[in-house]
Protein backbone atom coordinates (compact mmCIF):
# COMPACT_ATOMS: atom_id res chain seq x y z
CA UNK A 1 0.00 0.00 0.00
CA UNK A 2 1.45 3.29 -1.05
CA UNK A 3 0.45 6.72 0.28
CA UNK A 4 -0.63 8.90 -2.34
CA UNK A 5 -1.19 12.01 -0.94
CA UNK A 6 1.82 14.58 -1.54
CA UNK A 7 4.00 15.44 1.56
CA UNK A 8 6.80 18.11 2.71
CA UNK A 9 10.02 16.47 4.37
CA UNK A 10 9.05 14.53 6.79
CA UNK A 11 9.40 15.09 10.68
CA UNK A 12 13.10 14.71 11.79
CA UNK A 13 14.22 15.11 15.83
CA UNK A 14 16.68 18.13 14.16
CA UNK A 15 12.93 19.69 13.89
CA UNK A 16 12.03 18.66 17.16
CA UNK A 17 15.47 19.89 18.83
CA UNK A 18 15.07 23.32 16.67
CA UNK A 19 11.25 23.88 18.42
CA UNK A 20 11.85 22.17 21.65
CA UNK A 21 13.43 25.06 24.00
CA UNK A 22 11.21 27.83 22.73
CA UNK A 23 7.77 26.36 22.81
CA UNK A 24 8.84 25.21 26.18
CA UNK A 25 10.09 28.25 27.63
CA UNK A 26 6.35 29.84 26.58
CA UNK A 27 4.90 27.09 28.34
CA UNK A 28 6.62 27.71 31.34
CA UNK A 29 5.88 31.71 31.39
CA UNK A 30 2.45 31.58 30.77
CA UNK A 31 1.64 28.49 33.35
CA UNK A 32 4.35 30.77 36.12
CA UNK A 33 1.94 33.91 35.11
CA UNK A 34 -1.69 32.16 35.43
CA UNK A 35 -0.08 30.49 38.46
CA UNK A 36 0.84 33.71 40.44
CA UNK A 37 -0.93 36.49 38.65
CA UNK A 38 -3.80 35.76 38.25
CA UNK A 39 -5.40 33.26 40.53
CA UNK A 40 -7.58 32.58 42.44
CA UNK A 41 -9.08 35.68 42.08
CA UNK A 42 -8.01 37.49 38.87
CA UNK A 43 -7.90 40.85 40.53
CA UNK A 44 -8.66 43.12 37.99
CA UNK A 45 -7.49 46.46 36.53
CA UNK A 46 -10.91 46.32 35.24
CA UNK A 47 -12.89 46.92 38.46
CA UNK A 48 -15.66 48.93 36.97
CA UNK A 49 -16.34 46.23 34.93
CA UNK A 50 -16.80 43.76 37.67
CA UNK A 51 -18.43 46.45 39.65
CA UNK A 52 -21.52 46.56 37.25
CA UNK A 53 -22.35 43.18 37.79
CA UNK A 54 -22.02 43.37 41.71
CA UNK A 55 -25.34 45.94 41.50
CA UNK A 56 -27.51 44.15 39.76
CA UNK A 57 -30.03 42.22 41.61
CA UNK A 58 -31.80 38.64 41.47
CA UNK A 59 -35.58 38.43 40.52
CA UNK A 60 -36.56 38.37 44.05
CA UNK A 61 -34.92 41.53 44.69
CA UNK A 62 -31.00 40.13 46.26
CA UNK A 63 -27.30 40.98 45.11
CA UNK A 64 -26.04 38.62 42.16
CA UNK A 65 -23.32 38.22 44.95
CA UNK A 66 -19.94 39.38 45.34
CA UNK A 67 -18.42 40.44 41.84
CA UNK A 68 -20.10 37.95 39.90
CA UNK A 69 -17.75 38.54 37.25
CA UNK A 70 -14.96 37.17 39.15
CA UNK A 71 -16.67 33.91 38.46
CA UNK A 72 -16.39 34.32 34.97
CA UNK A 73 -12.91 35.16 34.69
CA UNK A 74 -12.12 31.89 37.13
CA UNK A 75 -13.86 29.73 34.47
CA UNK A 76 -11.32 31.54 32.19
CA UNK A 77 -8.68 30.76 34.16
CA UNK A 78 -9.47 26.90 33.72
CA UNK A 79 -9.75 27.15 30.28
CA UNK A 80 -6.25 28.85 29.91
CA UNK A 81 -5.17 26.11 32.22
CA UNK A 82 -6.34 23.74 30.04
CA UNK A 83 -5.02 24.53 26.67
CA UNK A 84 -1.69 24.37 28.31
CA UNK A 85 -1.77 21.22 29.27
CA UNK A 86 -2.83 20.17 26.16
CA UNK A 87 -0.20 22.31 24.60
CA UNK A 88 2.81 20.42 27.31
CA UNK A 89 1.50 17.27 26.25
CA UNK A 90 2.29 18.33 22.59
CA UNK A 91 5.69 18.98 23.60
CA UNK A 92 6.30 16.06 25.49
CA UNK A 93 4.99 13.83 22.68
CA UNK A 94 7.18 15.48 20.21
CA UNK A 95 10.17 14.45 22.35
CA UNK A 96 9.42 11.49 23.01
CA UNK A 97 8.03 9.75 19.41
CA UNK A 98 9.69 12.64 16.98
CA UNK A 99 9.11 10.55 13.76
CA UNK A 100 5.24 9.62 14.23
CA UNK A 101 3.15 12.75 15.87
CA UNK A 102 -0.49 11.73 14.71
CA UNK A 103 -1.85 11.38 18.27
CA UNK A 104 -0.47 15.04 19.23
CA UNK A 105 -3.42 16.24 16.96
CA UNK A 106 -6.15 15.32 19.21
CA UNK A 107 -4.54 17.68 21.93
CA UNK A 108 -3.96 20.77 19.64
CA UNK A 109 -7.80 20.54 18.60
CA UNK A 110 -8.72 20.81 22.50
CA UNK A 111 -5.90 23.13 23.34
CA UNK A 112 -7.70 25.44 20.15
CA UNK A 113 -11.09 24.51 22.20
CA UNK A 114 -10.23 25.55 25.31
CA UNK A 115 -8.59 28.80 23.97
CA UNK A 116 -11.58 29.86 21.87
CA UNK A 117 -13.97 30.08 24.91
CA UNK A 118 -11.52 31.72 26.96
CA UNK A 119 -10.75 34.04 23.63
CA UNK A 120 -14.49 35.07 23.71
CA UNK A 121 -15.18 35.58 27.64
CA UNK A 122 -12.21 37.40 27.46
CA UNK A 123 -13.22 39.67 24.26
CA UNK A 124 -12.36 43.57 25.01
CA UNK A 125 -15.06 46.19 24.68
CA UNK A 126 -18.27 44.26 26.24
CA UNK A 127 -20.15 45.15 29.83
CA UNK A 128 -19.58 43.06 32.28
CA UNK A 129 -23.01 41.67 32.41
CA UNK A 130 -22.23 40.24 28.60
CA UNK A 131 -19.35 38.88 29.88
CA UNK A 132 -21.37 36.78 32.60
CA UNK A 133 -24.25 35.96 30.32
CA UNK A 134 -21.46 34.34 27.91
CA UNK A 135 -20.39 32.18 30.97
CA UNK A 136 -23.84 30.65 31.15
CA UNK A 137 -24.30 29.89 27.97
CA UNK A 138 -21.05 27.61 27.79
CA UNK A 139 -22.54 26.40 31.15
CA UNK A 140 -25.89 25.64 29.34
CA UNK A 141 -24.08 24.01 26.07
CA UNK A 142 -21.71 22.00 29.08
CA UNK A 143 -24.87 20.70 30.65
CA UNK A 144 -26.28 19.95 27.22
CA UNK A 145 -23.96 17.97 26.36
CA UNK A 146 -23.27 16.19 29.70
CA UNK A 147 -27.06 15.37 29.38
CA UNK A 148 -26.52 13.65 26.37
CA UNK A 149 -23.88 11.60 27.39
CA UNK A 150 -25.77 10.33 30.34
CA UNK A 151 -28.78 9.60 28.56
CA UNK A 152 -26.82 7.69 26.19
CA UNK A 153 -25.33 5.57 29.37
CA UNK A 154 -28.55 5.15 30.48
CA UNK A 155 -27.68 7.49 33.65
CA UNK A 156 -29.73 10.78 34.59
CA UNK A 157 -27.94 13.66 35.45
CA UNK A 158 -28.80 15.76 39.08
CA UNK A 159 -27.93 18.36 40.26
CA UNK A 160 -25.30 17.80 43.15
CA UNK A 161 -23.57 15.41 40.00
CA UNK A 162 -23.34 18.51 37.62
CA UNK A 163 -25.60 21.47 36.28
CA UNK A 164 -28.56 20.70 34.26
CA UNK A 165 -29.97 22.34 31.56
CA UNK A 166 -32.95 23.62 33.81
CA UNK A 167 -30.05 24.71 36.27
CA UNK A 168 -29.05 26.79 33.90
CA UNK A 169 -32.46 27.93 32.51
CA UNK A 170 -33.18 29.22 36.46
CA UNK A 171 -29.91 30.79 36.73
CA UNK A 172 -30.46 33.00 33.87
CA UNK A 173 -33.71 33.77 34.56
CA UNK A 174 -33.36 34.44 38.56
CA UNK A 175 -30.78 36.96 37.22
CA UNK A 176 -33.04 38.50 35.40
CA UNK A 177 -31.12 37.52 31.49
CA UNK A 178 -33.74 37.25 29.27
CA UNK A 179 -33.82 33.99 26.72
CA UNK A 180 -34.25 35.28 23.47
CA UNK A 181 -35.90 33.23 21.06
CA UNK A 182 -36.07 32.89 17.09
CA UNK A 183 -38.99 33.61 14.83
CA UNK A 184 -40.01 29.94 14.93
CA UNK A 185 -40.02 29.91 18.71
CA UNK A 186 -37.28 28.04 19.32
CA UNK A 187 -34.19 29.16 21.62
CA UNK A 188 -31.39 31.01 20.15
CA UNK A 189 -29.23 32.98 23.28
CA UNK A 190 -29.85 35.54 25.87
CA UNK A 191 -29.26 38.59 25.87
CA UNK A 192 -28.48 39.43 22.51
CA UNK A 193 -25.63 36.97 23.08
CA UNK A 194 -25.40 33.82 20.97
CA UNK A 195 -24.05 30.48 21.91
CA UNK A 196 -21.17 29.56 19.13
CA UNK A 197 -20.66 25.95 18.66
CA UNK A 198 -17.37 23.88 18.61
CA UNK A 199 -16.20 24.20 14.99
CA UNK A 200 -17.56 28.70 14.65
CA UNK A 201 -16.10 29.43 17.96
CA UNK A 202 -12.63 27.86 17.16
CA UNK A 203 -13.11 29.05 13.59
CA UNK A 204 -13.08 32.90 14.99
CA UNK A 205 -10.55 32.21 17.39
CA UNK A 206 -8.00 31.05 14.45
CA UNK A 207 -9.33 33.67 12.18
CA UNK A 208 -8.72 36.55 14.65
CA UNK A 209 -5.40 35.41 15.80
CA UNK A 210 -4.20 34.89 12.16
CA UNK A 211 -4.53 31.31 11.77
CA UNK A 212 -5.76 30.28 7.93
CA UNK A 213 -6.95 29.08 6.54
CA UNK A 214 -9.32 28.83 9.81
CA UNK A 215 -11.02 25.64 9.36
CA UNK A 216 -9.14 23.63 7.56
CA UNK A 217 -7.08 22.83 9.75
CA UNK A 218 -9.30 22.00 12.56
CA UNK A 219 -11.24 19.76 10.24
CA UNK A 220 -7.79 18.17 9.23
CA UNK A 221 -6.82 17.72 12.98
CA UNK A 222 -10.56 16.38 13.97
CA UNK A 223 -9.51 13.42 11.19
CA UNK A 224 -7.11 11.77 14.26
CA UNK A 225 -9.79 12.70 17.14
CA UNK A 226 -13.02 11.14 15.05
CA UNK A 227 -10.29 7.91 14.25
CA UNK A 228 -10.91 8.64 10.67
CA UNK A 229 -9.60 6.33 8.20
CA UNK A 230 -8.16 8.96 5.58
CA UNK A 231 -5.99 10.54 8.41
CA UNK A 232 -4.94 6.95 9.54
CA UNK A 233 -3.55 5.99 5.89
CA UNK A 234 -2.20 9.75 5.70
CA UNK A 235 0.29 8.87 8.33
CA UNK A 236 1.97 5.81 7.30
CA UNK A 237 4.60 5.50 4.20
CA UNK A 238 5.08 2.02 2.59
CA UNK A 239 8.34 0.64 2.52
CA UNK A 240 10.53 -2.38 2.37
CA UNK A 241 12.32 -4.04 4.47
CA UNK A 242 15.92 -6.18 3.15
CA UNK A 243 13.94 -9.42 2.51
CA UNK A 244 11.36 -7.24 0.19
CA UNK A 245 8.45 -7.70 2.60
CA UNK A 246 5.80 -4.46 2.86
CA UNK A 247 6.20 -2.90 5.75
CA UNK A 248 4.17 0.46 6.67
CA UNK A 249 6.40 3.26 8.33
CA UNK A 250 5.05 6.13 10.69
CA UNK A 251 5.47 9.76 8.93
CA UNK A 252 4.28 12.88 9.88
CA UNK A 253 4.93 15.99 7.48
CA UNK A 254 7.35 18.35 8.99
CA UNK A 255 5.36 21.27 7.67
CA UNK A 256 1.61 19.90 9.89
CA UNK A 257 3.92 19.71 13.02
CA UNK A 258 5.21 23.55 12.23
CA UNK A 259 1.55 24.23 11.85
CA UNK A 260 0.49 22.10 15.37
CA UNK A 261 2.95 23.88 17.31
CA UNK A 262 1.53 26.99 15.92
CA UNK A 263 -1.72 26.53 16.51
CA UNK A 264 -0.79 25.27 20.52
CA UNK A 265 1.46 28.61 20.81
CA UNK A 266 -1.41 31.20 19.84
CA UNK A 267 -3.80 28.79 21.90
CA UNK A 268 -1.77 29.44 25.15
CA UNK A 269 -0.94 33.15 24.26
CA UNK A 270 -3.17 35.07 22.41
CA UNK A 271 -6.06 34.63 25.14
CA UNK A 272 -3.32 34.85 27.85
CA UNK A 273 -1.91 37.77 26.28
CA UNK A 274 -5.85 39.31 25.89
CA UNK A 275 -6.24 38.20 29.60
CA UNK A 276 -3.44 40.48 30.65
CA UNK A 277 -4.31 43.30 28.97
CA UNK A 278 -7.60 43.08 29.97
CA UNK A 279 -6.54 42.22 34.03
CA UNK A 280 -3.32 45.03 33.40
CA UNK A 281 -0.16 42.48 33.54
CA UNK A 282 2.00 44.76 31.29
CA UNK A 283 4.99 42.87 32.38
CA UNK A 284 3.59 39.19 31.29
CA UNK A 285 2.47 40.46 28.59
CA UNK A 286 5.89 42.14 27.50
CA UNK A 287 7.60 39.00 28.25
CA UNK A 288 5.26 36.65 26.06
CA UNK A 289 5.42 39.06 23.43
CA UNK A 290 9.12 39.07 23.64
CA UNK A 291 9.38 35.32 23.38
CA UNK A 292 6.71 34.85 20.74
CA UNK A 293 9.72 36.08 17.79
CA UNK A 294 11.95 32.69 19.11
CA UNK A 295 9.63 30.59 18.36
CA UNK A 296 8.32 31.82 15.14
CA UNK A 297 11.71 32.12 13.81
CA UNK A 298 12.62 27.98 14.96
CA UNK A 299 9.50 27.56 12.81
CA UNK A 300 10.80 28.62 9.59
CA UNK A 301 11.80 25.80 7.32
């Protein structure tokens, strides 16, 4: 079996050694940074912000609660968190299995995940209460699809297990967020805000941090996650071995792991770097910026 689908050079550990202290040091500054800058509470240059959700009241006439916003930008916080683990484990795969990186491609579509909805609770130049009304509806598409799952186990979901879809529903509306609804009746936000769904949401996130084409890749990358046969074959060469036998041999194009380690780097510091303008950590943000022209130029071919 031959692999007919045209490839760059393929992945070498002289790539690998070229990326490997870069992409790591960036690691390592923006996990220090989320680490001791900004939790647990994400104190904010952006008080007033915070401060308009603080005064607005409950249906039956109570606080929201102490800066309710804070809540939102903790949920950030785990998202950040999250794409850099994903974005470590790239690393460490590339070290340890240089030649064959298919399975890294499963973590740098949820390290783009986990970026994207930090990327848009952290967008500039919306009120606070947008910013919360955001957080519920990832909460509601969470519990939607946690639902799902445990219907399709045969298991119903509670409450004290994890928040429900009518959870959600009373949240909104004992804050007073009104569900806004499309011509045909059916649900399509709050607020004026609309829910985005896996594949749009990372699709602006690439698009807006110069990533294109924006889902291409992401489809390509889904191939490994979905165990789809075309990626499969698109990651094994035929060859021979001295007694003339077939033998398939791992490759991986050196030009998709220059574009993976891309897509992990802006996932870890373009909503890190938004986070700290946004919370007013000009000194983070200097020193990502700073290391950001490293690793583009152990990128280049």
């Amino acid at each position: 079996m031959t692999n007919s689908v045209p490839t760059s050079a393929s992945l070498t550990p002289a790539h690998v050694q070229r990326w490997e202290a870069p992409f790591g040091d960036l690691l390592n500054i923006v996990s220090r940074r989320v680490a001791g800058n900004m939790n647990p509470a994400w104190k904010s240059d952006a008080a007033n912000e915070i401060a308009q959700t603080a005064t607005l009241l409950r249906s039956d006439g109570t606080s929201w609660g102490v800066n309710p916003a804070s809540t939102t930008l903790t949920v950030a916080e785990m998202l950040l968190r999250a794409a850099l683990e994903h974005a470590d484990a790239v690393r460490v795969l590339l070290l340890l299995r240089p030649r064959s990186a298919m399975s890294i491609e499963a973590l740098v579509r949820n390290a783009l995940e986990a970026a994207s909805q930090a990327w848009w609770l952290l967008e500039r130049g919306i009120a606070g209460r947008s910013r919360v009304v955001r957080r519920l509806l990832l909460e509601r598409a969470s519990a939607s699809a946690l639902e799902d799952s445990a219907a399709k186990m045969g298991y119903t979901v509670s409450s004290d297990y994890g928040k429900t879809v009518a959870d959600t529903e009373k949240e909104r509306a004992g804050l007073k967020i009104q569900d806004d609804f499309g011509p045909k009746g059916g649900w399509v936000g709050a607020d004026g805000q609309r829910p985005l769904g896996y594949t749009a949401r990372t699709a602006l996130f690439m698009e807006q941090t110069g990533q294109a084409p924006s889902k291409g890749p992401y489809a390509f990358v889904s191939g490994t996650a979905h165990a789809e046969l075309w990626r499969i074959l698109y990651s094994y060469t035929s060859d021979k071995t001295p007694d003339g036998a077939d033998l398939l041999v791992p490759h991986t194009s050196a030009d998709f792991v220059r574009f993976a380690i891309s897509a992990c780097v802006d996932a870890v510091a373009q909503p890190a770097i938004r986070a700290f303008q946004w919370l007013g950590h000009g000194a983070a943000l200097a020193e990502i910026s700073h290391l950001r022209g490293p690793i583009i130029a152990a990128m280049k071919p």
